[in-house]
PDB file of N, CA and C in Angstrom:
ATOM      1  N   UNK A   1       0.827  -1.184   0.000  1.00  0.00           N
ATOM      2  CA  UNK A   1       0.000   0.000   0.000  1.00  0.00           C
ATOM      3  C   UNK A   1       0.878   1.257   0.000  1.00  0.00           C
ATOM      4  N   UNK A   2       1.881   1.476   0.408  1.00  0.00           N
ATOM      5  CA  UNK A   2       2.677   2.157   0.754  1.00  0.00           C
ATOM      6  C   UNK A   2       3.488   2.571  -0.949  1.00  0.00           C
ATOM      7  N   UNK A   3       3.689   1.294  -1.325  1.00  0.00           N
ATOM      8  CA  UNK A   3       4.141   2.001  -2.813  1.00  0.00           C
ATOM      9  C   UNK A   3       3.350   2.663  -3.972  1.00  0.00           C
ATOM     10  N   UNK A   4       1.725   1.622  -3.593  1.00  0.00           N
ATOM     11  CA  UNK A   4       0.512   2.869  -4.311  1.00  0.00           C
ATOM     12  C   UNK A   4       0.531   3.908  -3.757  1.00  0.00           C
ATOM     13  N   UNK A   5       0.873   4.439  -2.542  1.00  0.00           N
ATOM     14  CA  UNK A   5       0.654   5.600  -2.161  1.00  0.00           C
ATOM     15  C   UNK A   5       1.477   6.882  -2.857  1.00  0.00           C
ATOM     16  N   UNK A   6       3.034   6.079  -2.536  1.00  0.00           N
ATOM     17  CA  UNK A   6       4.207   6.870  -3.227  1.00  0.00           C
ATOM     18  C   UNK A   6       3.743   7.038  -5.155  1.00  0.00           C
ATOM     19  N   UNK A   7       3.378   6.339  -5.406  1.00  0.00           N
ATOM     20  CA  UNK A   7       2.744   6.512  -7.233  1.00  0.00           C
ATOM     21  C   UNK A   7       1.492   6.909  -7.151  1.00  0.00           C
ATOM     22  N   UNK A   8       0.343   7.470  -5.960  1.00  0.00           N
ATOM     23  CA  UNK A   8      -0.783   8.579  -6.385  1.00  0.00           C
ATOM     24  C   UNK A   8      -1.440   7.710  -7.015  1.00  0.00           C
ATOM     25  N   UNK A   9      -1.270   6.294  -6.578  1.00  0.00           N
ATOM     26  CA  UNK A   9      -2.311   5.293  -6.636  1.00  0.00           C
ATOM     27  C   UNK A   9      -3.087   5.152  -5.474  1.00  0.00           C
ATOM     28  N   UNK A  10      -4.573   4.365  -5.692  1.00  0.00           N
ATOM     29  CA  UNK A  10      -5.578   4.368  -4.546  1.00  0.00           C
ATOM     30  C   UNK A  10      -6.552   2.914  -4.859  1.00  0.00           C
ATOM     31  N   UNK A  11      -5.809   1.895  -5.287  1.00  0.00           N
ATOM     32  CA  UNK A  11      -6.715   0.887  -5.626  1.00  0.00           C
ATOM     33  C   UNK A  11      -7.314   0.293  -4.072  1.00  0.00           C
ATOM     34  N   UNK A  12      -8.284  -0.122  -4.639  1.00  0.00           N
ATOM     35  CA  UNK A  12      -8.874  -0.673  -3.554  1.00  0.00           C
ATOM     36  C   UNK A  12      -8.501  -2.053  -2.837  1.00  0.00           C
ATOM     37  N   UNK A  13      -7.992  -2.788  -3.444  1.00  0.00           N
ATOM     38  CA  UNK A  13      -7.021  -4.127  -3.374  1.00  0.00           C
ATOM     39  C   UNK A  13      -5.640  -4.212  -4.069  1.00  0.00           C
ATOM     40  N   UNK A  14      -5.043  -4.960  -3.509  1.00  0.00           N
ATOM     41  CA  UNK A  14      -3.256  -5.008  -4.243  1.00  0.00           C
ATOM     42  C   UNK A  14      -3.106  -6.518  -4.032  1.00  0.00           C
ATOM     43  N   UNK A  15      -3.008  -7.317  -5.441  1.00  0.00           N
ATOM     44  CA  UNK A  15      -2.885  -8.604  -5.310  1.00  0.00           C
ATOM     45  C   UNK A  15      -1.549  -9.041  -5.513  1.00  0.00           C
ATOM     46  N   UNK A  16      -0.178  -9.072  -4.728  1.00  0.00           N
ATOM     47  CA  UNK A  16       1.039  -9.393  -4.811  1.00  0.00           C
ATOM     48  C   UNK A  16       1.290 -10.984  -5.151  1.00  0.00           C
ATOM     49  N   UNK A  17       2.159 -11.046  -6.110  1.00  0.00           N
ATOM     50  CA  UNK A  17       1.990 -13.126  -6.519  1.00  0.00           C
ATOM     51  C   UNK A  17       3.074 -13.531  -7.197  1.00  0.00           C
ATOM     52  N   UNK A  18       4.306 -13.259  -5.858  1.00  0.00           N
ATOM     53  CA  UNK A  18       5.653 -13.428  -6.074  1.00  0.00           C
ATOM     54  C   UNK A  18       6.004 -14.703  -6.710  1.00  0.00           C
ATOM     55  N   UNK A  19       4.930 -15.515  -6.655  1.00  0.00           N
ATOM     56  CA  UNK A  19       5.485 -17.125  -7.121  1.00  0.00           C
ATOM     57  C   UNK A  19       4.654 -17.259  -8.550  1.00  0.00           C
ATOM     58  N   UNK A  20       3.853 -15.899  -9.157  1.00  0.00           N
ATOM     59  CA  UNK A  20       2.941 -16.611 -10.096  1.00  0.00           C
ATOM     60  C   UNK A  20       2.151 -17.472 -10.237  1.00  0.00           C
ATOM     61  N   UNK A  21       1.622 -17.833  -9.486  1.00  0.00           N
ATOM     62  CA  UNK A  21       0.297 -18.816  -8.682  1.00  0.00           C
ATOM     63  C   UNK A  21      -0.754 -18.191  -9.642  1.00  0.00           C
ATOM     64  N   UNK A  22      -1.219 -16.953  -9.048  1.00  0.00           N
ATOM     65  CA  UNK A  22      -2.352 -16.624  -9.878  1.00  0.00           C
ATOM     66  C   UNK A  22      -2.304 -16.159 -11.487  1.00  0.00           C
ATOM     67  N   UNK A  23      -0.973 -15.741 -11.878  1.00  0.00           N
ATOM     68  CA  UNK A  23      -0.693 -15.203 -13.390  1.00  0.00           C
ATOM     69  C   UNK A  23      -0.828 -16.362 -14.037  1.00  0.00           C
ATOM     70  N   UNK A  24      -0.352 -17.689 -13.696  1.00  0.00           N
ATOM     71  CA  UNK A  24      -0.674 -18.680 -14.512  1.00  0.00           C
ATOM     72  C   UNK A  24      -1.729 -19.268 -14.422  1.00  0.00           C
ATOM     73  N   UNK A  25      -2.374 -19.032 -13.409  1.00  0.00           N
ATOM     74  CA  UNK A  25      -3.965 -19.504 -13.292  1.00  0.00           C
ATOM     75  C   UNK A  25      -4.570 -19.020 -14.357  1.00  0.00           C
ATOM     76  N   UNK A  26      -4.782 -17.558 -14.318  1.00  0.00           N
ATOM     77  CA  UNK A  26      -5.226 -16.989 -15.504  1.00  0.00           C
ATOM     78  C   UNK A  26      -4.533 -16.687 -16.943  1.00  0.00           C
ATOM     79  N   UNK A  27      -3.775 -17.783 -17.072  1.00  0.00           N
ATOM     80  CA  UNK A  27      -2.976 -17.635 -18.246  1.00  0.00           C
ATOM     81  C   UNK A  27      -2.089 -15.846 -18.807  1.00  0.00           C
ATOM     82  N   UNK A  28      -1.691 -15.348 -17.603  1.00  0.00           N
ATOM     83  CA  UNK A  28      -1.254 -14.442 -18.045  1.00  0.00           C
ATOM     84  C   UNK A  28       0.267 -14.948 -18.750  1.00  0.00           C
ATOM     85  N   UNK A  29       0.392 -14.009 -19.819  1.00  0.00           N
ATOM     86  CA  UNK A  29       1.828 -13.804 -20.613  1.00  0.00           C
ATOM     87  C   UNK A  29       2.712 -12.897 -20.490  1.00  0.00           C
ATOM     88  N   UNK A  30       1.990 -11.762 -20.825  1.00  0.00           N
ATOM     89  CA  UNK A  30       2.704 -10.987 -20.954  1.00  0.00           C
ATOM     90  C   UNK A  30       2.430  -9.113 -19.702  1.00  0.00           C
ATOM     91  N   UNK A  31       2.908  -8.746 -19.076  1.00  0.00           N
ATOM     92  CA  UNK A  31       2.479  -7.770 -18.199  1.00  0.00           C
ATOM     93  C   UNK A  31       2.591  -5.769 -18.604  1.00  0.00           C
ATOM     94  N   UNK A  32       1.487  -5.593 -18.873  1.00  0.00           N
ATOM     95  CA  UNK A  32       0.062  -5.826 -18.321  1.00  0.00           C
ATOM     96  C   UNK A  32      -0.661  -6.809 -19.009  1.00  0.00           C
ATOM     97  N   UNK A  33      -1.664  -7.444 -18.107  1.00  0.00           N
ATOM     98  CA  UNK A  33      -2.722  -7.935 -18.672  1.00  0.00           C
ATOM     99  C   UNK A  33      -3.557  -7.315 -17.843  1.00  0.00           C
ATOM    100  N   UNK A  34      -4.895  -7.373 -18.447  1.00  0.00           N
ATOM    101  CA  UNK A  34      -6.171  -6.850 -17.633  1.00  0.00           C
ATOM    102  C   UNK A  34      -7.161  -7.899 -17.379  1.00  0.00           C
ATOM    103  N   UNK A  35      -7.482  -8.119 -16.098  1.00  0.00           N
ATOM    104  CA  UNK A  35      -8.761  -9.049 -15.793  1.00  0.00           C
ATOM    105  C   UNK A  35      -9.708  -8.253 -15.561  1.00  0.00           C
ATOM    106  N   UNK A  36     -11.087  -8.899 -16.065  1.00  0.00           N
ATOM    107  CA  UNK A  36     -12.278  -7.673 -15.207  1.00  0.00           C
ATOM    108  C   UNK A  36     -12.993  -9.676 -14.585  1.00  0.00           C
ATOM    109  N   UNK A  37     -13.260  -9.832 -13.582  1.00  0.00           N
ATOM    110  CA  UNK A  37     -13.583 -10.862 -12.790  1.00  0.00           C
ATOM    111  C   UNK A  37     -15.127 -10.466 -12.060  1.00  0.00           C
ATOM    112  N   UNK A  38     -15.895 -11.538 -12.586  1.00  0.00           N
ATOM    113  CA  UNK A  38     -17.683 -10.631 -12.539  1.00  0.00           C
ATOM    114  C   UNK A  38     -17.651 -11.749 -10.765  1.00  0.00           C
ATOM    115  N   UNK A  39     -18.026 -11.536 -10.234  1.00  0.00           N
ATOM    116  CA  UNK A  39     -18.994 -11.871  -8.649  1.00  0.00           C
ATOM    117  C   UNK A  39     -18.543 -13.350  -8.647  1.00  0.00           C
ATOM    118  N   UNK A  40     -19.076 -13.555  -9.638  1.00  0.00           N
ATOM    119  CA  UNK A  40     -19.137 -15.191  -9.285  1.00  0.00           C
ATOM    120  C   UNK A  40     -17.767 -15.819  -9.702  1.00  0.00           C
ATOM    121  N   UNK A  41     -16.713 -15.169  -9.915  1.00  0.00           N
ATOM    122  CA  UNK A  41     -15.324 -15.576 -10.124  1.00  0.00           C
ATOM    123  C   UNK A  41     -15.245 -16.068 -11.426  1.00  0.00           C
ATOM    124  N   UNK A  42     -16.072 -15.783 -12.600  1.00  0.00           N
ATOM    125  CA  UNK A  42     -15.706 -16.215 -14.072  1.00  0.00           C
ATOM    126  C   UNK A  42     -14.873 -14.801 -14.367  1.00  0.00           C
ATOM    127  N   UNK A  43     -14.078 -14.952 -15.424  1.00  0.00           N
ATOM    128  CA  UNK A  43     -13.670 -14.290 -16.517  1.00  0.00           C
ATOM    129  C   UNK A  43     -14.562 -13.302 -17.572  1.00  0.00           C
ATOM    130  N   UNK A  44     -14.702 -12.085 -17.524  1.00  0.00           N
ATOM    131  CA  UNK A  44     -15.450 -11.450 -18.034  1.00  0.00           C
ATOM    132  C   UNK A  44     -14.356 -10.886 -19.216  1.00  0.00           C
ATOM    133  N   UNK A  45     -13.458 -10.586 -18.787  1.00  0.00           N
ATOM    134  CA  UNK A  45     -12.546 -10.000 -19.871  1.00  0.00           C
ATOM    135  C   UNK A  45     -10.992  -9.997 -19.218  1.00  0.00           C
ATOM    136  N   UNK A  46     -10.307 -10.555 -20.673  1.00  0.00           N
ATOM    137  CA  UNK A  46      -8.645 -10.524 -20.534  1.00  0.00           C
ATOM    138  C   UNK A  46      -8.187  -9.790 -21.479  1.00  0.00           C
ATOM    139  N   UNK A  47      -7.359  -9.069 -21.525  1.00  0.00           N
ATOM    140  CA  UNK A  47      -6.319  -8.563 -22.687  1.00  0.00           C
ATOM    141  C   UNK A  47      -5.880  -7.446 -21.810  1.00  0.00           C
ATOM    142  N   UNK A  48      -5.816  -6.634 -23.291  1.00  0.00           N
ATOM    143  CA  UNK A  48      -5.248  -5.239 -23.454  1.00  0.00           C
ATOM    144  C   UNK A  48      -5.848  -4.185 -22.404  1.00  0.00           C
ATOM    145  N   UNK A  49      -4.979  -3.655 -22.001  1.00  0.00           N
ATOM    146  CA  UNK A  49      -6.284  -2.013 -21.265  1.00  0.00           C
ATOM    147  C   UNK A  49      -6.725  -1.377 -22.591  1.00  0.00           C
ATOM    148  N   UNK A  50      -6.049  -0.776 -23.497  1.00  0.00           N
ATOM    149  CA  UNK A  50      -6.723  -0.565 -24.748  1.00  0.00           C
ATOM    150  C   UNK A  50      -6.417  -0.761 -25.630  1.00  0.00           C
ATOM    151  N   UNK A  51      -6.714   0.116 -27.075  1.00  0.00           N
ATOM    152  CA  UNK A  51      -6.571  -1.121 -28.228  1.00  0.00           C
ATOM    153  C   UNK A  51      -4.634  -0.173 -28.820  1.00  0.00           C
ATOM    154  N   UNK A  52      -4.366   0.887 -28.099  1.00  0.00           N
ATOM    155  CA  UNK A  52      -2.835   1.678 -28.378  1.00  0.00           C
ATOM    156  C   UNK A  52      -1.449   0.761 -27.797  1.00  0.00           C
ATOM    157  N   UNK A  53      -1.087   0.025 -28.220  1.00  0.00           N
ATOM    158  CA  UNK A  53       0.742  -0.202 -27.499  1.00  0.00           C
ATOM    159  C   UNK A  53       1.175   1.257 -27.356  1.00  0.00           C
ATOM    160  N   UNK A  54       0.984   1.589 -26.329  1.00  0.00           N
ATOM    161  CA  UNK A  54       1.479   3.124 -26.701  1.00  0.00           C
ATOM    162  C   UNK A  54       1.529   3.269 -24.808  1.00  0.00           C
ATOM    163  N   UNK A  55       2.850   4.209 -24.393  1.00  0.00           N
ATOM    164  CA  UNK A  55       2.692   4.786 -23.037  1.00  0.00           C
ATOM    165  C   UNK A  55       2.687   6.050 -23.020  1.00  0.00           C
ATOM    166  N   UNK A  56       2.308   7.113 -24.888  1.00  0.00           N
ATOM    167  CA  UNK A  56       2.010   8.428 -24.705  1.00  0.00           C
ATOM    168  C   UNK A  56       0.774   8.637 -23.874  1.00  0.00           C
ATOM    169  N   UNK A  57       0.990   9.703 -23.353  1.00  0.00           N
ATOM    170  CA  UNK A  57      -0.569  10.150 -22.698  1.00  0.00           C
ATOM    171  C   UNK A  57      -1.345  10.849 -24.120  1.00  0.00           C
ATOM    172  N   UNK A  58      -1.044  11.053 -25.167  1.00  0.00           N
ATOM    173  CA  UNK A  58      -1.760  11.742 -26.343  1.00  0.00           C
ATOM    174  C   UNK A  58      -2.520  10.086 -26.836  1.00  0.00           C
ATOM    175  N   UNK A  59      -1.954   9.502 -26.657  1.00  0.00           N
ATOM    176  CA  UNK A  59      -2.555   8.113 -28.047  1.00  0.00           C
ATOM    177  C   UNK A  59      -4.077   7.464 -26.759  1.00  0.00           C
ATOM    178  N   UNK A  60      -3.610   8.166 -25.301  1.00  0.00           N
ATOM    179  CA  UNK A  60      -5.044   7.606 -24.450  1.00  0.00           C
ATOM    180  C   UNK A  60      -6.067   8.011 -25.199  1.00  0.00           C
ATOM    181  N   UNK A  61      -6.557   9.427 -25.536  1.00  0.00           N
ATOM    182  CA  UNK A  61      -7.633   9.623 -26.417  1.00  0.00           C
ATOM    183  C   UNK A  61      -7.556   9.316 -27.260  1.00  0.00           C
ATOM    184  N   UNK A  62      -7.126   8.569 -28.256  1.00  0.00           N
ATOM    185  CA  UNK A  62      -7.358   7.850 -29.095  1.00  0.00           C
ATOM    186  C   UNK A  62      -7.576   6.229 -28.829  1.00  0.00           C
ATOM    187  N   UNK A  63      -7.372   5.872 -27.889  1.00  0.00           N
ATOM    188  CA  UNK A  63      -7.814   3.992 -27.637  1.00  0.00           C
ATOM    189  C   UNK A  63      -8.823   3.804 -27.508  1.00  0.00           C
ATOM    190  N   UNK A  64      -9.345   2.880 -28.058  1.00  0.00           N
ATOM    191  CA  UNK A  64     -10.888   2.410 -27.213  1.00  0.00           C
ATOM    192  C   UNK A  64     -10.159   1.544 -26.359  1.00  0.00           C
ATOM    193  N   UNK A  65     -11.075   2.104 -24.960  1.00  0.00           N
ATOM    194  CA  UNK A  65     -10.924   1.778 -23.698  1.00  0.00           C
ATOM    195  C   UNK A  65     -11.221  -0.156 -23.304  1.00  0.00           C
ATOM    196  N   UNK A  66     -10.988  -1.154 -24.068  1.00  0.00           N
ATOM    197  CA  UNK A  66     -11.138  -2.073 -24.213  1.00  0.00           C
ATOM    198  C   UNK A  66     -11.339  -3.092 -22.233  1.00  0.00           C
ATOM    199  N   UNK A  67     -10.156  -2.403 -21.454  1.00  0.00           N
ATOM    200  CA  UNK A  67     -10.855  -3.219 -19.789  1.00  0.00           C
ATOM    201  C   UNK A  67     -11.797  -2.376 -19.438  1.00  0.00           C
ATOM    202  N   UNK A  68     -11.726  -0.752 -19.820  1.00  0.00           N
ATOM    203  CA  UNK A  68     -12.615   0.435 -19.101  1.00  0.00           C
ATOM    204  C   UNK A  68     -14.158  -0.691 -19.392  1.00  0.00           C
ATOM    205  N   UNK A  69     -13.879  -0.235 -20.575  1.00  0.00           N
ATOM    206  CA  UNK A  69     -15.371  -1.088 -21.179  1.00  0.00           C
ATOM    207  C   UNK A  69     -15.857  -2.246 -20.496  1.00  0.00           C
ATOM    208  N   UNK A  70     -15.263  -3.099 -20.951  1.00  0.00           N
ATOM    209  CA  UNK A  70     -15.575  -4.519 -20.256  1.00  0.00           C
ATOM    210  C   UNK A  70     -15.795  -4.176 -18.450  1.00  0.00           C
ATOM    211  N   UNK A  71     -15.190  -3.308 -17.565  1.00  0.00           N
ATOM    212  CA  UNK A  71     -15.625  -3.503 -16.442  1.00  0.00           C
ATOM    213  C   UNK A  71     -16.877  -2.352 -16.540  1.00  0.00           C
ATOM    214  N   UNK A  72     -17.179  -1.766 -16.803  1.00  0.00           N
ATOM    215  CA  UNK A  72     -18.470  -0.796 -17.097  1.00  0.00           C
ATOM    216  C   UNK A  72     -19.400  -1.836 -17.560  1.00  0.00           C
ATOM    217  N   UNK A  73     -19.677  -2.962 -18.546  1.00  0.00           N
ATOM    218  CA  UNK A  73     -20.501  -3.682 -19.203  1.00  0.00           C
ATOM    219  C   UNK A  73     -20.716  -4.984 -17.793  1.00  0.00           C
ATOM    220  N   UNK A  74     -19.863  -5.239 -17.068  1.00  0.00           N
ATOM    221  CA  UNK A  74     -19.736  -6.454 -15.861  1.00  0.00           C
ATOM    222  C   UNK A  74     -20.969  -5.278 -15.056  1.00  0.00           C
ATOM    223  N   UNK A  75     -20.770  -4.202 -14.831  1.00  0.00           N
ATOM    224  CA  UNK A  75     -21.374  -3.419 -13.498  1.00  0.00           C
ATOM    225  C   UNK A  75     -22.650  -3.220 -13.524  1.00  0.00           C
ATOM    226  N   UNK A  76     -23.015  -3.095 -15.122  1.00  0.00           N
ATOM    227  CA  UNK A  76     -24.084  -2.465 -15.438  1.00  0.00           C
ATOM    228  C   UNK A  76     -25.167  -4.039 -15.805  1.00  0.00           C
ATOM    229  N   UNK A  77     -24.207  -5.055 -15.672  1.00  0.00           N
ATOM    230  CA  UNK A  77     -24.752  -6.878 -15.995  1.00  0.00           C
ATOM    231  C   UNK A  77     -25.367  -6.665 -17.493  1.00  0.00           C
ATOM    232  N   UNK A  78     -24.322  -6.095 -18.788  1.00  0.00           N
ATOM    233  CA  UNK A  78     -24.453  -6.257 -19.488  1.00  0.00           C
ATOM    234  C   UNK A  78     -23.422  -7.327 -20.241  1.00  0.00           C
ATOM    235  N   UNK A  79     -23.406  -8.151 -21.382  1.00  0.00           N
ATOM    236  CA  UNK A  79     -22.265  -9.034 -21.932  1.00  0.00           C
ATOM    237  C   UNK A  79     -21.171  -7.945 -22.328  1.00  0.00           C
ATOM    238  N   UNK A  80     -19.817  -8.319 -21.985  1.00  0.00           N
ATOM    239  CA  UNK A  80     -18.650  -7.634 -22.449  1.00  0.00           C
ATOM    240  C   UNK A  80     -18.712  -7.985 -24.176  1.00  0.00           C
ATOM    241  N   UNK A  81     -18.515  -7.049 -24.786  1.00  0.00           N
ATOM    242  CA  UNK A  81     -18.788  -6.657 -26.199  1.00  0.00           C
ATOM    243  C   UNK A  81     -17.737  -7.711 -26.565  1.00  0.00           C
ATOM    244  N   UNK A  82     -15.858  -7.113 -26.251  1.00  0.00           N
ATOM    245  CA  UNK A  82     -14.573  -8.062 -26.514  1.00  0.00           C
ATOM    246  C   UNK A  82     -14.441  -8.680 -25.580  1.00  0.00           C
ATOM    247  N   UNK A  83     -14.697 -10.138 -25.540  1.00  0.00           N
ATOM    248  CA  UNK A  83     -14.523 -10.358 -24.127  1.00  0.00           C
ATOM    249  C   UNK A  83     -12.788 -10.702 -23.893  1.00  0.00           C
ATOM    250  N   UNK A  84     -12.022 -10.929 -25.104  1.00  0.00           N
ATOM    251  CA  UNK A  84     -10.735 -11.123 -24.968  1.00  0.00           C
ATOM    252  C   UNK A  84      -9.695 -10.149 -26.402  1.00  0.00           C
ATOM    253  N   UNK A  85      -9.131  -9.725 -25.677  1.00  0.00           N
ATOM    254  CA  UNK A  85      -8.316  -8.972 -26.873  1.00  0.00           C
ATOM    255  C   UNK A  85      -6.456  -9.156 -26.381  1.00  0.00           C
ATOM    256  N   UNK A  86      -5.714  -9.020 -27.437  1.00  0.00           N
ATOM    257  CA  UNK A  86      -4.063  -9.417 -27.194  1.00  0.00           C
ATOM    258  C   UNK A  86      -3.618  -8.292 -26.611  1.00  0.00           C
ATOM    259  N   UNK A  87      -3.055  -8.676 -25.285  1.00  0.00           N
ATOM    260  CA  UNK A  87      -2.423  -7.765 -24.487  1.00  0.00           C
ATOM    261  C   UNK A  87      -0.958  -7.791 -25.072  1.00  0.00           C
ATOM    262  N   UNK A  88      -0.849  -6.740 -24.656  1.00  0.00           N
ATOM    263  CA  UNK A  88       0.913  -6.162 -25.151  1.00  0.00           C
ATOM    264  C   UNK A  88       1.707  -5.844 -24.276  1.00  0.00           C
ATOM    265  N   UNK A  89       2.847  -6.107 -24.129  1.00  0.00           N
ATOM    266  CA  UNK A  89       3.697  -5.031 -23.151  1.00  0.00           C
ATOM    267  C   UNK A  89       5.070  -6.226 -22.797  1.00  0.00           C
ATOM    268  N   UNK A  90       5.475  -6.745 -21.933  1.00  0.00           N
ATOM    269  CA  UNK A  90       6.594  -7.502 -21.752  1.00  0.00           C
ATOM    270  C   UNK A  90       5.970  -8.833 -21.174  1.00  0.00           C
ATOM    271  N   UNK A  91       7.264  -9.535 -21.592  1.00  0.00           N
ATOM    272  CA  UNK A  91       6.731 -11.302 -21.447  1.00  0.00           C
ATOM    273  C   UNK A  91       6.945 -11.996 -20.041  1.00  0.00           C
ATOM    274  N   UNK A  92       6.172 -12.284 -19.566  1.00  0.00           N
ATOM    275  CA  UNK A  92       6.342 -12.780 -18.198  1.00  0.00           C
ATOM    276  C   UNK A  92       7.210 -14.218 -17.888  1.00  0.00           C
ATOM    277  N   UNK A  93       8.136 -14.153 -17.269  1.00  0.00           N
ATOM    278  CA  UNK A  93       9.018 -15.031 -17.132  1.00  0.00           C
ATOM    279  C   UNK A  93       8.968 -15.272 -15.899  1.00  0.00           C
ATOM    280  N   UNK A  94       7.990 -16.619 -16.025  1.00  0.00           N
ATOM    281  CA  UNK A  94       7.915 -17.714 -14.513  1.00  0.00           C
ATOM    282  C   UNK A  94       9.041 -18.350 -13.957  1.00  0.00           C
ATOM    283  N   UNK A  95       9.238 -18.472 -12.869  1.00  0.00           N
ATOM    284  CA  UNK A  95      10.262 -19.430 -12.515  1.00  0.00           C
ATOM    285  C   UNK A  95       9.656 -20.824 -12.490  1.00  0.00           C
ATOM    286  N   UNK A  96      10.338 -21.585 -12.652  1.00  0.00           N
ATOM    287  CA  UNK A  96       9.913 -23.273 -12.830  1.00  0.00           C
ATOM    288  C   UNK A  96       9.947 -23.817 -11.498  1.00  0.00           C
TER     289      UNK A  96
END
């Protein structure tokens, strides 16, 4: 909590998973990935946060918001439109 604090973060949970227990549960690859996880513990949506490989702050208005979405569509108990799209960013390297 202490390091969201120092980065002007405020999540409401911090799931730490030094051994990859849960990244391979959910088949993560590559980091970021985005889960949106509906009540009953299914999979509502994996991938991308949006549809830019990009860490400009200019190309944000231009992404469709691909997890924004999907967790807005879980809240409102509508079907996630994508429910899976290819996340981008660096490859996660498990220890064996």
């Amino acid at each position: 909590m202490r390091l969201s604090a120092q980065r002007g973060a405020a999540p409401a949970h911090v799931l730490l998973d030094p051994q990859g227990k849960i990244g391979r549960l959910y088949g993560a690859s590559v980091t970021p990935t985005m889960f949106v996880i509906r009540a009953d513990g299914t999979v509502a949506y994996a991938g991308a946060a949006d549809s830019i490989s990009s860490a400009r702050a200019a190309d944000l208005e231009k992404a469709e918001p691909y997890a924004r979405d999907a967790l807005r569509a879980v809240l409102d108990g509508r079907p996630v439109a994508q429910p899976r799209t290819r996340a981008y960013g660096r490859v996660i390297r498990y220890e064996s």
